[in-house]
Protein backbone atom coordinates (compact mmCIF):
# COMPACT_ATOMS: atom_id res chain seq x y z
CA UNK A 1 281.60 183.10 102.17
CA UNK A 2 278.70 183.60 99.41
CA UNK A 3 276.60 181.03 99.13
CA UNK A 4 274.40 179.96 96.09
CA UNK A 5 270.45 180.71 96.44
CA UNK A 6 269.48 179.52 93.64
CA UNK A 7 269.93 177.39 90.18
CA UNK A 8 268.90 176.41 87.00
CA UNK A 9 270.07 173.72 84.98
CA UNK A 10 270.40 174.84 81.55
CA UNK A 11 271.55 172.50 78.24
CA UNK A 12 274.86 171.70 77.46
CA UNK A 13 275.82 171.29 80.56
CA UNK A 14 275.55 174.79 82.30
CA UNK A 15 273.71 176.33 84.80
CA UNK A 16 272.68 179.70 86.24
CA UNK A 17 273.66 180.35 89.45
CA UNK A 18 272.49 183.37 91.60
CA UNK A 19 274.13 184.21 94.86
CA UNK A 20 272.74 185.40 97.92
CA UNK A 21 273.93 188.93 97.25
CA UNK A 22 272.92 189.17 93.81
CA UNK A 23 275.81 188.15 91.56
CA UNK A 24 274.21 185.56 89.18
CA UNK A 25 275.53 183.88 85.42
CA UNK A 26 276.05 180.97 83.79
CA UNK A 27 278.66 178.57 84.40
CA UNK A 28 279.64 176.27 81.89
CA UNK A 29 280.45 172.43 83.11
CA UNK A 30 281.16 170.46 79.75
CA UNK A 31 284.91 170.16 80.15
CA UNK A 32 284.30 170.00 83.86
CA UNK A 33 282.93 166.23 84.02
CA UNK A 34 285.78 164.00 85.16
CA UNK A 35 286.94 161.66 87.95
CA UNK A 36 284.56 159.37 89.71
CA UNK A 37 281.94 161.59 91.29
CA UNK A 38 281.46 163.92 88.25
CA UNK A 39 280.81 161.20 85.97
CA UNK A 40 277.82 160.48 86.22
CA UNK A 41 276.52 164.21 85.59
CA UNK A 42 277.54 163.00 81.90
CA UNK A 43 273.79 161.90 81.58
CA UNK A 44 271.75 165.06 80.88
CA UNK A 45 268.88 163.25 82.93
CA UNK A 46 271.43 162.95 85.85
CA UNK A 47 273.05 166.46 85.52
CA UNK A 48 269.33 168.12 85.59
CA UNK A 49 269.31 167.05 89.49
CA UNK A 50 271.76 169.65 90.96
CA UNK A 51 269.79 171.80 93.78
CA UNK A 52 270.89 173.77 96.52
CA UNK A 53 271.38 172.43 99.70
CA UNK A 54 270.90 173.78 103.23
CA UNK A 55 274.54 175.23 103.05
CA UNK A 56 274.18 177.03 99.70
CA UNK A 57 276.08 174.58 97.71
CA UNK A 58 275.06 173.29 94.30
CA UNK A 59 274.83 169.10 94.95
CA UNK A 60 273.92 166.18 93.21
CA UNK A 61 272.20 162.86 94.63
CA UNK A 62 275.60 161.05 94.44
CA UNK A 63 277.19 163.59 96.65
CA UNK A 64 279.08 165.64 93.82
CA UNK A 65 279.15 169.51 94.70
CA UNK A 66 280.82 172.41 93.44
CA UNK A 67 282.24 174.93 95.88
CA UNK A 68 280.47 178.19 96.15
CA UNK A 69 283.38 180.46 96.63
CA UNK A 70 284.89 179.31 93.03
CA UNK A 71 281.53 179.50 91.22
CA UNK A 72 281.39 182.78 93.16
CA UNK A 73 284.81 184.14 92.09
CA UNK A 74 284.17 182.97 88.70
CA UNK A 75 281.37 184.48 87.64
CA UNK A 76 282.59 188.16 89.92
CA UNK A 77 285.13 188.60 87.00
C-alpha cells in the first residue's frame, strides 16, 4: 500500500497530496464533508489541520482520515 508523504491544504476545500512514489494532485473534498467526523472540516480554520501521520495517512485532530489507497487510486487515473 502507498502511503501519503506529504500535503498541502489548498482553498475550497482541496488538497495536494504526494505519495511516496511520486504520484501527487489535488483532491477535491467539498462534496466530501458529511457524517459526524467530517463535519467539522466544514470550518476552513479546522480543515487547514490535516497532516500526515506516522502511517502515511492524511488525519485531522478529531481523528477524521482519509484512506491512502483511495486518494491513491484516485488521483493514478
Amino acid at each position: 500500500m502507498e502511503k501519503v508523504s506529504q500535503v498541502k491544504v489548498l482553498d475550497s476545500y482541496r488538497l495536494e497530496v504526494v505519495f511516496n512514489d511520486g504520484v501527487k494532485g489535488i483532491v477535491s473534498l467539498s462534496d466530501r464533508l458529511f457524517g459526524p467526523v467530517f463535519e467539522p472540516l466544514k470550518d476552513p480554520a479546522f480543515f487547514s489541520q490535516a497532516k500526515v501521520d506516522e502511517f502515511g495517512v492524511i488525519t485531522w485532530p478529531n481523528g477524521a482520515d482519509l484512506a491512502p489507497d483511495a486518494l491513491y487510486e484516485r488521483l493514478k487515473h
